[in-house]
C-alpha atoms as a PDB file:
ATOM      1  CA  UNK A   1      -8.711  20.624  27.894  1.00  0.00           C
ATOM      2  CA  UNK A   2      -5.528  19.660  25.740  1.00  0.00           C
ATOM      3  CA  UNK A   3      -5.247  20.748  22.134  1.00  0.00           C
ATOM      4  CA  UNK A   4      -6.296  17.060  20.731  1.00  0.00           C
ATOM      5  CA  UNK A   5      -9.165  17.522  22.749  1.00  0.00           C
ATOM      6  CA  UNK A   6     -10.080  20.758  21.956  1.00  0.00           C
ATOM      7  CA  UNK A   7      -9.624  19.785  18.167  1.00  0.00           C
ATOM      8  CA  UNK A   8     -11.686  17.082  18.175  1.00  0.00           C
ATOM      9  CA  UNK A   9     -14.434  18.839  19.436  1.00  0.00           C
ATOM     10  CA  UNK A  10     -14.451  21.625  17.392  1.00  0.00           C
ATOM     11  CA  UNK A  11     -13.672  19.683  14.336  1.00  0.00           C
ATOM     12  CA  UNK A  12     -14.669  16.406  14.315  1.00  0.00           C
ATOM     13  CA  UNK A  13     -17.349  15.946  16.465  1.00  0.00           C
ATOM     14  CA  UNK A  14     -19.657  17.939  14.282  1.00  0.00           C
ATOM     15  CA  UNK A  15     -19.030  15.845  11.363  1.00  0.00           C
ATOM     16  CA  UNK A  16     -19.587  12.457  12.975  1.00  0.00           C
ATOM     17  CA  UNK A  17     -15.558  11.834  13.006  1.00  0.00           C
ATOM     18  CA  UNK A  18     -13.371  10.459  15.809  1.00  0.00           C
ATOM     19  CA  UNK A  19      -9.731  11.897  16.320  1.00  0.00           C
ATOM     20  CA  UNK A  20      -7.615   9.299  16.584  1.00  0.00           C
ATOM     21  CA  UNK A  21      -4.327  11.177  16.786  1.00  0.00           C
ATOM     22  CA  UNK A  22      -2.710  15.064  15.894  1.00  0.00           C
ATOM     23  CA  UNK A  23       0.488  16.238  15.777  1.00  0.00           C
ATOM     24  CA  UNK A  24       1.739  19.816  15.537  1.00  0.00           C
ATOM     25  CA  UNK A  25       4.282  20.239  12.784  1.00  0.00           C
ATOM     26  CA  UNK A  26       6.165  22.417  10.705  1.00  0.00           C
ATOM     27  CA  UNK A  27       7.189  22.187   7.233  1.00  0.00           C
ATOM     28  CA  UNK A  28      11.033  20.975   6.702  1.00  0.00           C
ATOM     29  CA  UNK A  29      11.486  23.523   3.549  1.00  0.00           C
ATOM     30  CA  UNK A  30       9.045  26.115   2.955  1.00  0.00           C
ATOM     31  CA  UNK A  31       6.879  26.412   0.003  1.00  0.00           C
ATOM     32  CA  UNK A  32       7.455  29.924  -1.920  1.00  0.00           C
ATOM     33  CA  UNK A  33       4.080  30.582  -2.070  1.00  0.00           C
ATOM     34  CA  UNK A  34       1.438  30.749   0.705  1.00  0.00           C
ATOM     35  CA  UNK A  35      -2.047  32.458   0.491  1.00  0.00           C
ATOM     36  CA  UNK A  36      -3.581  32.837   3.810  1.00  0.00           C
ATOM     37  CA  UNK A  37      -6.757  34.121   4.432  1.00  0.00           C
ATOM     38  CA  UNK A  38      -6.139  35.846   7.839  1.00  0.00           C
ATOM     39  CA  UNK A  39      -2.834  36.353   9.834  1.00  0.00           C
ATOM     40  CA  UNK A  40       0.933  36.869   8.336  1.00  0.00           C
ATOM     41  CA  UNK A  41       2.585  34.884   6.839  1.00  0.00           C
ATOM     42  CA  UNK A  42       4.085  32.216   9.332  1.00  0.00           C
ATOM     43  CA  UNK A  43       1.683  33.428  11.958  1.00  0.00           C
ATOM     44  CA  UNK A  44      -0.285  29.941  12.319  1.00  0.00           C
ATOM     45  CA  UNK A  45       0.310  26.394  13.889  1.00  0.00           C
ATOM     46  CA  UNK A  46      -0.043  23.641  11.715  1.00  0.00           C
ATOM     47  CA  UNK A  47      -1.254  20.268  12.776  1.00  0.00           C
ATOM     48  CA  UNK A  48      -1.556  16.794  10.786  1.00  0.00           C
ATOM     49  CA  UNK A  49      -4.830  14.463  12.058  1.00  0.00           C
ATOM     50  CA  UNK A  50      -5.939  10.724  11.670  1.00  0.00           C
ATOM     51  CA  UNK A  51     -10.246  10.437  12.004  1.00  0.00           C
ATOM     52  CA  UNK A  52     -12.163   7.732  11.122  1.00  0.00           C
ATOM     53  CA  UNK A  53     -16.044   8.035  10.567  1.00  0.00           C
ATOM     54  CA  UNK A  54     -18.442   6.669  13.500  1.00  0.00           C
ATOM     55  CA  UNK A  55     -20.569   5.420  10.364  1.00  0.00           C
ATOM     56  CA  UNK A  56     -20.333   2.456   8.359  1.00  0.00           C
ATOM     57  CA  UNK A  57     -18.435   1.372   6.282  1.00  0.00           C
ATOM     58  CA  UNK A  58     -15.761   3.276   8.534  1.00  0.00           C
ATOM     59  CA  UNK A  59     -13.549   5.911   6.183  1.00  0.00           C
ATOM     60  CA  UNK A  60      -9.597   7.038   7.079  1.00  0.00           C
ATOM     61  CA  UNK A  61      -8.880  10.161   6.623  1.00  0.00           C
ATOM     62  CA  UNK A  62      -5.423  12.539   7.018  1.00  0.00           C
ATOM     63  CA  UNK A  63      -6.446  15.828   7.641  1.00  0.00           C
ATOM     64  CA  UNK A  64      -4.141  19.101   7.867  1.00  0.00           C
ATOM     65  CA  UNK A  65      -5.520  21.191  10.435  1.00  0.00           C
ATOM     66  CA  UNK A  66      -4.485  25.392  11.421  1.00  0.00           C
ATOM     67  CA  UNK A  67      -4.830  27.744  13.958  1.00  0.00           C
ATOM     68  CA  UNK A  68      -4.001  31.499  13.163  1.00  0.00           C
ATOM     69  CA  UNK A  69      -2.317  33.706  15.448  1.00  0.00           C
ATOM     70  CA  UNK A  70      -4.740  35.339  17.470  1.00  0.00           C
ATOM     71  CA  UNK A  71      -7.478  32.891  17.389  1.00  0.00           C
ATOM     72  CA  UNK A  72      -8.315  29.935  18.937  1.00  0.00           C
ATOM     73  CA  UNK A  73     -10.671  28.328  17.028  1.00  0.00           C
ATOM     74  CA  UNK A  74      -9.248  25.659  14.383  1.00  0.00           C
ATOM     75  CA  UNK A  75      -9.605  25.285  10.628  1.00  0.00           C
ATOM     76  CA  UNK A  76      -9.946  22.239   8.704  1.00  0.00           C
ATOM     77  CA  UNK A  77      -7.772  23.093   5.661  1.00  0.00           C
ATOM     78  CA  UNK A  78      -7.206  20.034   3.574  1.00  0.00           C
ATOM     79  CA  UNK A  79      -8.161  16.481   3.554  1.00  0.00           C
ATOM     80  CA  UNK A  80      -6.758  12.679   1.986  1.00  0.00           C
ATOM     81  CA  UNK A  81      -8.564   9.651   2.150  1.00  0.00           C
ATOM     82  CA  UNK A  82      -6.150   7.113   3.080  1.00  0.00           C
ATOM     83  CA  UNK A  83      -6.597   5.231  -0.451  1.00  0.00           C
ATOM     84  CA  UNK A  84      -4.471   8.290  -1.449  1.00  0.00           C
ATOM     85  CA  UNK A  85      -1.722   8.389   1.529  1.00  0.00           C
ATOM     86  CA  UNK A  86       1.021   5.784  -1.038  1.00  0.00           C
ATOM     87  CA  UNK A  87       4.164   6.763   1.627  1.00  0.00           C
ATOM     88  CA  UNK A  88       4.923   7.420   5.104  1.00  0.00           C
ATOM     89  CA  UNK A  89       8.995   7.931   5.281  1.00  0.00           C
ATOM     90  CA  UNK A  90       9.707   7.966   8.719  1.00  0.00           C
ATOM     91  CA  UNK A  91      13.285   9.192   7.659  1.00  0.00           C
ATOM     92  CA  UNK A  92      15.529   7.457  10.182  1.00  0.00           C
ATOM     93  CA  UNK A  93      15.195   3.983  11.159  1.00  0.00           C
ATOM     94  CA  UNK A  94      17.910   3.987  13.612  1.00  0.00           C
ATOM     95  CA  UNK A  95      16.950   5.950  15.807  1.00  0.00           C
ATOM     96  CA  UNK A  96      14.153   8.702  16.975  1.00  0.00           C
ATOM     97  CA  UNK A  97      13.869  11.585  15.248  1.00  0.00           C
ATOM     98  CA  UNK A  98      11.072  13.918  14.522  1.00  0.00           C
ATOM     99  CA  UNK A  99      11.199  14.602  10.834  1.00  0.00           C
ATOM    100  CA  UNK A 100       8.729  12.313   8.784  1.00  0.00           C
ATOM    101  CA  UNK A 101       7.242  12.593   4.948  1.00  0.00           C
ATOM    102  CA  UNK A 102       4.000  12.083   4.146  1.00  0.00           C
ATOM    103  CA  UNK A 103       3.836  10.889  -0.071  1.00  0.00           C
ATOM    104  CA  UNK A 104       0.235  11.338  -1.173  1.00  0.00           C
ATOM    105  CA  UNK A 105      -1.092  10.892  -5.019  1.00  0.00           C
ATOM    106  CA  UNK A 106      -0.760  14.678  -5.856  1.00  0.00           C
ATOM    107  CA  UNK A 107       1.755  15.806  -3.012  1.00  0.00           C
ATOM    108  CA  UNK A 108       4.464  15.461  -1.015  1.00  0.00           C
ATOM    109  CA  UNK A 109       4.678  16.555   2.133  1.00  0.00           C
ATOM    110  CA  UNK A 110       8.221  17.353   4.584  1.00  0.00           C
ATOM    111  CA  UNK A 111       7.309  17.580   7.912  1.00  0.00           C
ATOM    112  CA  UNK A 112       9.150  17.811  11.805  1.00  0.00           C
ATOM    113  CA  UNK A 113       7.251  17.580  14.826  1.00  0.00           C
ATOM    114  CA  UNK A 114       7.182  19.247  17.719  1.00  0.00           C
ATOM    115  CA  UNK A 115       9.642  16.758  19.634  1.00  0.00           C
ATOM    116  CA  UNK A 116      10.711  12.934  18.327  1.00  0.00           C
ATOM    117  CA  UNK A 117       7.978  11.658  20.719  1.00  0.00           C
ATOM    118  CA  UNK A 118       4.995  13.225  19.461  1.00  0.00           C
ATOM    119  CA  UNK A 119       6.333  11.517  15.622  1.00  0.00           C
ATOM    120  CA  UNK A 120       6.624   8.190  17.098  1.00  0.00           C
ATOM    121  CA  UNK A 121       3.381   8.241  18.531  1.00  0.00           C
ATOM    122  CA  UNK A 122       1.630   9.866  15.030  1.00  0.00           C
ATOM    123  CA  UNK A 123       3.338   6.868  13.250  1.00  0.00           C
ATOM    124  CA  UNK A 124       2.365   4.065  15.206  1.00  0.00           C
ATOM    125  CA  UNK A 125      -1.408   5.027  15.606  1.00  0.00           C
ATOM    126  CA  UNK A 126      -1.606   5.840  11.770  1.00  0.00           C
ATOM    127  CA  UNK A 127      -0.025   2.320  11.257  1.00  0.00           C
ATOM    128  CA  UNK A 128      -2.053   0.370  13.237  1.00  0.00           C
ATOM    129  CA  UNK A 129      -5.030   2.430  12.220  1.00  0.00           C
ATOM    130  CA  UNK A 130      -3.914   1.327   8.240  1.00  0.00           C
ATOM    131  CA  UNK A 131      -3.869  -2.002   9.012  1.00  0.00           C
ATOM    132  CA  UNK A 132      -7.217  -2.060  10.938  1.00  0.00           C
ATOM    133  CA  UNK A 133      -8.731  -0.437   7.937  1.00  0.00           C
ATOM    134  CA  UNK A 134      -7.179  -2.447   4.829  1.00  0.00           C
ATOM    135  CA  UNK A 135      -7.863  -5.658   6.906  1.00  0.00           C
ATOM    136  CA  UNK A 136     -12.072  -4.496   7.565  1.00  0.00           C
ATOM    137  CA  UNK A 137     -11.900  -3.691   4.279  1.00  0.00           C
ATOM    138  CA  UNK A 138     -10.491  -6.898   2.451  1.00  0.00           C
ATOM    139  CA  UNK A 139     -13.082  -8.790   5.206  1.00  0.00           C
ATOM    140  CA  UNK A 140     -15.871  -6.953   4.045  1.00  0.00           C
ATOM    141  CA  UNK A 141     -15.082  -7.407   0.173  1.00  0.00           C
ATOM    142  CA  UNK A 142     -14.758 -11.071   0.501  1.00  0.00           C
ATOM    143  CA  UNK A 143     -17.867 -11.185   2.677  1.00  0.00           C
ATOM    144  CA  UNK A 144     -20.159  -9.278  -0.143  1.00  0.00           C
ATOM    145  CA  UNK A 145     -18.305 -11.663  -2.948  1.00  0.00           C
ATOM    146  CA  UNK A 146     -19.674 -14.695  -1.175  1.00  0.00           C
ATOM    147  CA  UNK A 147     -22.840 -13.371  -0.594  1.00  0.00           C
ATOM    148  CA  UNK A 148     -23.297 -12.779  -4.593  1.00  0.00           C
ATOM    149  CA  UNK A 149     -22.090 -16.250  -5.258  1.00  0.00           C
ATOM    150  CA  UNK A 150     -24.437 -17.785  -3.188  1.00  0.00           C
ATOM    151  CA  UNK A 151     -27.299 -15.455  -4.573  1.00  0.00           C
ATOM    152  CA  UNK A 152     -26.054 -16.276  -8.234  1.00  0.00           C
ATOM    153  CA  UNK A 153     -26.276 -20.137  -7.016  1.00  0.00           C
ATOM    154  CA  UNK A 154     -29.507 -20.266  -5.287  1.00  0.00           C
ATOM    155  CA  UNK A 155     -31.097 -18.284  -8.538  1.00  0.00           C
ATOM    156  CA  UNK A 156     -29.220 -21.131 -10.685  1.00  0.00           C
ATOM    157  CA  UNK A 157     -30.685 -23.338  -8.485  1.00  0.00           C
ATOM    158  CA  UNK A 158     -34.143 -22.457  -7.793  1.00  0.00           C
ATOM    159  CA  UNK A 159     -34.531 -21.463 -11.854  1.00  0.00           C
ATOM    160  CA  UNK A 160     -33.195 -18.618 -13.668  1.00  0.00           C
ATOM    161  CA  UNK A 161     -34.339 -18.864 -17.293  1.00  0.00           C
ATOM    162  CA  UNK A 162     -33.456 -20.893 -20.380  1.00  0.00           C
ATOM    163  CA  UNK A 163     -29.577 -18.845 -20.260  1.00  0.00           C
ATOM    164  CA  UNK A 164     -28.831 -20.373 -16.531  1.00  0.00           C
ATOM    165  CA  UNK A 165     -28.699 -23.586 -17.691  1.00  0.00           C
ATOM    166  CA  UNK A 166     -26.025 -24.570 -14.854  1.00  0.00           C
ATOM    167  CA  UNK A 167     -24.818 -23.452 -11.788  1.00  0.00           C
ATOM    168  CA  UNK A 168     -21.081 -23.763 -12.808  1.00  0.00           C
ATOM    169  CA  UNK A 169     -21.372 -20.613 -15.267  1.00  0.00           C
ATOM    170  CA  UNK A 170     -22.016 -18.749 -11.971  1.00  0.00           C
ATOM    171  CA  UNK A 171     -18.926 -20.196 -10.294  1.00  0.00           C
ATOM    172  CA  UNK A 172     -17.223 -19.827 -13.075  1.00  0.00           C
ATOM    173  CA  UNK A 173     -18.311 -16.009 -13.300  1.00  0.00           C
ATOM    174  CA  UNK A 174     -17.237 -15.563  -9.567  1.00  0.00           C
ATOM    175  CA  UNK A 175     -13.767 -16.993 -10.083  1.00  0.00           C
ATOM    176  CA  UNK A 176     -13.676 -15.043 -12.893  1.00  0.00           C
ATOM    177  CA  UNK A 177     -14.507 -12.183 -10.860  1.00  0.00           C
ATOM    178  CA  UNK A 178     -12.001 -12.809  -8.252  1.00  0.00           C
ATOM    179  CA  UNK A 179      -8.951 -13.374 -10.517  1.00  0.00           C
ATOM    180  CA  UNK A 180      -9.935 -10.145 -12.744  1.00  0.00           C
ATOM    181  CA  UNK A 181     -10.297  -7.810  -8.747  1.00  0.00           C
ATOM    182  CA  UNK A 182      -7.219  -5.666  -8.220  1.00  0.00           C
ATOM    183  CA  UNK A 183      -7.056  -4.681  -4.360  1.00  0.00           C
ATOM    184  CA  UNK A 184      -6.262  -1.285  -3.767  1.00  0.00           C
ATOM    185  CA  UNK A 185      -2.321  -0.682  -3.108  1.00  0.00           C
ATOM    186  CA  UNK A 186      -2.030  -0.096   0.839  1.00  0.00           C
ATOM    187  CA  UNK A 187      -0.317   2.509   2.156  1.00  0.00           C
ATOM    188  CA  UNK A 188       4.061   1.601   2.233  1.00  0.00           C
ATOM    189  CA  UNK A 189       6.133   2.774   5.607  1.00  0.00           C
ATOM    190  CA  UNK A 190       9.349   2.729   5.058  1.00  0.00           C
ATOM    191  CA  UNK A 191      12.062   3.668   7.221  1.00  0.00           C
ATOM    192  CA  UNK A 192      10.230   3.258  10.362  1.00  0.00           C
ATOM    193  CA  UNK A 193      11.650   2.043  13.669  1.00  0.00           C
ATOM    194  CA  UNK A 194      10.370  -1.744  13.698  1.00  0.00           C
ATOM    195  CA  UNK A 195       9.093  -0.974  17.419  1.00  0.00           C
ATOM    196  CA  UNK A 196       6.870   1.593  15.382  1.00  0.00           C
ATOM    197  CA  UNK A 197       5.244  -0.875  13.326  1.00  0.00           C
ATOM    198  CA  UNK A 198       6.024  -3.907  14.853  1.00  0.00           C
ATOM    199  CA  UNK A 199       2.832  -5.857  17.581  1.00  0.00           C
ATOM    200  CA  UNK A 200       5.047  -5.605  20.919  1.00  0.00           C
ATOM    201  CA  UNK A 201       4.948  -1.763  20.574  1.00  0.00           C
ATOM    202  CA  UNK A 202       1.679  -1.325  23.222  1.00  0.00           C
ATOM    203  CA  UNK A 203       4.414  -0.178  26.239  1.00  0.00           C
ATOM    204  CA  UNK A 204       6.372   1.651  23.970  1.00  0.00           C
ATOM    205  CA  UNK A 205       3.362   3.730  23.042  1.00  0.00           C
ATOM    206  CA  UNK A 206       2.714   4.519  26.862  1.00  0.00           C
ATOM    207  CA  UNK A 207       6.600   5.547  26.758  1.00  0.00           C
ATOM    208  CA  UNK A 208       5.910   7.989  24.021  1.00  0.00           C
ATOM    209  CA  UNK A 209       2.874   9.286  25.354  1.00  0.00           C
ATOM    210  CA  UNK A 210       4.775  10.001  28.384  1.00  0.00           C
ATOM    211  CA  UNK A 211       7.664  11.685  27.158  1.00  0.00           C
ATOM    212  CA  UNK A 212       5.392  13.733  24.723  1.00  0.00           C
ATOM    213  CA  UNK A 213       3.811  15.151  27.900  1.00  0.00           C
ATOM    214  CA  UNK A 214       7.116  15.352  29.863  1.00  0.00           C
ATOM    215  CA  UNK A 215       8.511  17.552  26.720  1.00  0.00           C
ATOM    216  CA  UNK A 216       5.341  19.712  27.064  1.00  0.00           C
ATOM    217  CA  UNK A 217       5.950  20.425  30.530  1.00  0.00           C
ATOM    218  CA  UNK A 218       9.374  21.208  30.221  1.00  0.00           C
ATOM    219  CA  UNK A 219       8.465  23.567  27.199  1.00  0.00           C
ATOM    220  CA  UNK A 220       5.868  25.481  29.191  1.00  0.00           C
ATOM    221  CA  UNK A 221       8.595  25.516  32.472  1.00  0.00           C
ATOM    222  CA  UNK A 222      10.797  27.434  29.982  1.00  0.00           C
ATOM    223  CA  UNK A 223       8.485  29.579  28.454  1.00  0.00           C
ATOM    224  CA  UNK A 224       7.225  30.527  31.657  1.00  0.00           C
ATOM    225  CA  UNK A 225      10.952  30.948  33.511  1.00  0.00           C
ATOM    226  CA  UNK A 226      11.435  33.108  29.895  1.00  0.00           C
ATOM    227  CA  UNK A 227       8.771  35.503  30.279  1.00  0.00           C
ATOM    228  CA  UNK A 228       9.531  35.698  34.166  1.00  0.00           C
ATOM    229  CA  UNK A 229      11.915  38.767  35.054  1.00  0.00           C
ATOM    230  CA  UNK A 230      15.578  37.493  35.584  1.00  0.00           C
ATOM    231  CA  UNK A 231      16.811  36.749  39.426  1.00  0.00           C
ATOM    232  CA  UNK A 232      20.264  36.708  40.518  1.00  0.00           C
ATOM    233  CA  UNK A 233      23.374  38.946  39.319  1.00  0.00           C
ATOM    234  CA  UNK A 234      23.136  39.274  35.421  1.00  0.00           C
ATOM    235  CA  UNK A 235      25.437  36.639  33.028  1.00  0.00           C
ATOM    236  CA  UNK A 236      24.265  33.850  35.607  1.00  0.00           C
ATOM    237  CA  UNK A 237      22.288  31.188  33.674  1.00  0.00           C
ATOM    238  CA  UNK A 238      18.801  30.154  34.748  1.00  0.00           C
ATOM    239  CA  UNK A 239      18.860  27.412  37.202  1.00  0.00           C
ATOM    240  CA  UNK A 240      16.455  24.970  37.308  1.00  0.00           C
ATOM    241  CA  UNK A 241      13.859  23.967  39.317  1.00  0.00           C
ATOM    242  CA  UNK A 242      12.807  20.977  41.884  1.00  0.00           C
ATOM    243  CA  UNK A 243       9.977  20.359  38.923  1.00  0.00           C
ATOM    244  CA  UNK A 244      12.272  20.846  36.137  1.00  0.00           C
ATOM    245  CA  UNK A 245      14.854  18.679  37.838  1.00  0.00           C
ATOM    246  CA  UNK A 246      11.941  15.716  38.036  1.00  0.00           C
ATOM    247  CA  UNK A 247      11.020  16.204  34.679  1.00  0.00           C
ATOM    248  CA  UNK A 248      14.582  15.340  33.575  1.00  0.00           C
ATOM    249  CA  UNK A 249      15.344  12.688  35.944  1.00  0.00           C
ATOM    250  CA  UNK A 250      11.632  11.088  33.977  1.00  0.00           C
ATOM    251  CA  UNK A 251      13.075  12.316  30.525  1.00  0.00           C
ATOM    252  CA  UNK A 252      16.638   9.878  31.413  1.00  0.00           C
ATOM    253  CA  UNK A 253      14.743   6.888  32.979  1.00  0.00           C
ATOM    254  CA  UNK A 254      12.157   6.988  30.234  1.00  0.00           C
ATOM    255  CA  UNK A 255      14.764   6.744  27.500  1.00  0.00           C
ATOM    256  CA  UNK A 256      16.332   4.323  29.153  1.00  0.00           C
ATOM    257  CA  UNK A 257      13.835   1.914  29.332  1.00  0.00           C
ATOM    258  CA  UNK A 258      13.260   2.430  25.413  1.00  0.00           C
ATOM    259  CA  UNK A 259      16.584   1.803  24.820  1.00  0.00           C
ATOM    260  CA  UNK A 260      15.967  -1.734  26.868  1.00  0.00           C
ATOM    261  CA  UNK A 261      12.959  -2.183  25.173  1.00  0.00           C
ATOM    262  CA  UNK A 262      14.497  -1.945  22.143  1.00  0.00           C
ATOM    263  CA  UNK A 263      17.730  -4.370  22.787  1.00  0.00           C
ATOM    264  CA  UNK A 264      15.241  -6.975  24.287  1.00  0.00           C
ATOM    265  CA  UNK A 265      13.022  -6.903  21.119  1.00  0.00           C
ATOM    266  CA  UNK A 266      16.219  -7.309  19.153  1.00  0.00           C
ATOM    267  CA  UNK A 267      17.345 -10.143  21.294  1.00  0.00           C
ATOM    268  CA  UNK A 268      14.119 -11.856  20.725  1.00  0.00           C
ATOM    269  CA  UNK A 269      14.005 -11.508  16.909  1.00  0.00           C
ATOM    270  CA  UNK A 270      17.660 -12.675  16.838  1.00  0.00           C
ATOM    271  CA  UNK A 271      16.761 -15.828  18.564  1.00  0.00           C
ATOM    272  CA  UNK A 272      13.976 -16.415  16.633  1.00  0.00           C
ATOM    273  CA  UNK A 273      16.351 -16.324  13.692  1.00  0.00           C
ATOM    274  CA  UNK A 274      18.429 -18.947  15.218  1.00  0.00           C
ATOM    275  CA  UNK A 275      15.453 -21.302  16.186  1.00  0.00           C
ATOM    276  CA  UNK A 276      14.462 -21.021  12.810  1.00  0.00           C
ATOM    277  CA  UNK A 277      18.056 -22.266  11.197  1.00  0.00           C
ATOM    278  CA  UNK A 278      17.880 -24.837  13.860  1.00  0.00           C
ATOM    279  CA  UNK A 279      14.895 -26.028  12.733  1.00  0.00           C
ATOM    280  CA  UNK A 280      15.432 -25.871   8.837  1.00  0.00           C
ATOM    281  CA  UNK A 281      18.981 -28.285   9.752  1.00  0.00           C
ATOM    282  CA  UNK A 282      16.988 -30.568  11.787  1.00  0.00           C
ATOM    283  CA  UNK A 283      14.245 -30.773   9.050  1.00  0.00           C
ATOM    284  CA  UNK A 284      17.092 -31.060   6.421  1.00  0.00           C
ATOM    285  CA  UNK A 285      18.973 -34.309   8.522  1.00  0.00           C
ATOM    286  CA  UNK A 286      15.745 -35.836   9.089  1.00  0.00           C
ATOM    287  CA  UNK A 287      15.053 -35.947   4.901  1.00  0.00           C
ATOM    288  CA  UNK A 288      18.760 -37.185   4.311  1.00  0.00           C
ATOM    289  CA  UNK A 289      18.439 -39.909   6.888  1.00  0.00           C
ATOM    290  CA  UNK A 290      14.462 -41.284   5.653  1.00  0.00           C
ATOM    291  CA  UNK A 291      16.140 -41.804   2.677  1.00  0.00           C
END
């Protein structure tokens, strides 16, 4: 069982939630203060989670989840709804990196993940998970608006009382309504890789999600060569392995077919651009000669 696994069951499932992504992270510049209950200080793993409820309506939360040396069971430490999440600064939009901010209504939070992949992957499944939930939402107010109107019109209708004289006052109430209803501000990502946020970015998910667990391999490979006593005459350096060579002959192809991914998708919005100018100029003759 991975760690996501392992933290969704002992987390999540018992409240009902479903982890939707996790992260492991450390902080970019430490706080001066920290006041933990077990452990030293420093002696814990850190990791930032997406859930949504199973029950309706559906909530979005950001959770910040630990694990203390020594232990490993998980603790749920804090917890934003995502009506509070204002920012995600994904720092660099040039290129992958694995430093990202997370701006909430009463903090600010610098963090780096564990490799560039694992931050690419957090950012696209908390985007597309924002946009899921703002668009259910604004569905399911307009849906519960139109259900009142038509209540507020059938009662008209059927005979409210001598101060429903008309069934305009109701429509005018509701349009009232509807002008005076402030939707909530959505969460802003900015400085995001467009194949982050963009709706082509299904393969370049995969691509993450494969790299991710290529950089996990390689990780354990070194810790494990690290903690193994040293072979060969000593000031040699450690030589890799057949399995460490294959993991970074998949590293290389795998970043190179992001790095095609990402030309074509520029191609494709360039000549978009370019269809579109054609289009306005044809548009623009066609008025000057129908006059």
């Amino acid at each position: 069982m991975n760690i996501q696994s392992a933290i969704n069951k002992e987390v999540f499932i018992p409240r009902d939630e479903r982890l939707l992504v996790a992260v492991e992270v450390r902080r970019r510049k430490r706080k001066r203060m920290s006041f933990l209950p077990t452990g030293a200080q420093g002696d814990y793993a850190t990791f930032i989670c997406v859930s949504v409820t199973n029950t309706r309506p559906h909530q979005l939360f950001i959770i910040k989840v630990k694990q203390f040396g020594g232990s490993s069971s998980f603790t749920r430490r804090s917890q934003w709804m995502v009506e509070q999440l204002r920012q995600v600064n994904g720092i660099n939009p040039n290129k992958d990196s694995p430093e990202f901010d997370l701006v909430f209504d009463n903090a600010v939070d610098q963090w780096v993940a564990s490799s560039s992949a694992e931050k690419c992957i957090f950012v696209q499944v908390l985007y597309h998970a924002c946009q899921t939930y703002w668009e259910g939402k604004a569905g399911s107010l307009g849906k519960i608006g139109h259900q009142r109107g038509a209540s507020q019109c059938a009662h008209h209708k059927f005979g409210g009382g001598p101060s429903d004289s008309s069934p305009d006052s109701a429509i005018r109430t509701l349009q009232a309504r509807r002008k005076s209803y402030i939707p909530p501000r959505q969460t802003e990502f900015i400085n995001c890789q467009s194949k982050l946020t963009g709706d082509a970015c299904t393969m370049n998910l995969v691509i993450y999600r494969c790299k991710a667990f290529l950089n996990r391999m390689k990780n354990m490979m070194v810790a494990n060569q690290s903690r193994s006593p040293a072979r060969g005459q000593p000031g040699q350096g450690v030589t890799w392995s057949p399995m460490g060579n294959v993991v970074h002959r998949l590293n290389v192809v795998l970043g190179q077919r992001g790095e095609r991914l990402t030309r074509a998708e520029d191609k494709t919005a360039e000549l978009m651009h370019k269809t579109q100018q054609f289009a306005d100029t044809v548009h623009k003759m066609a008025l000057k000669h129908s006059k």
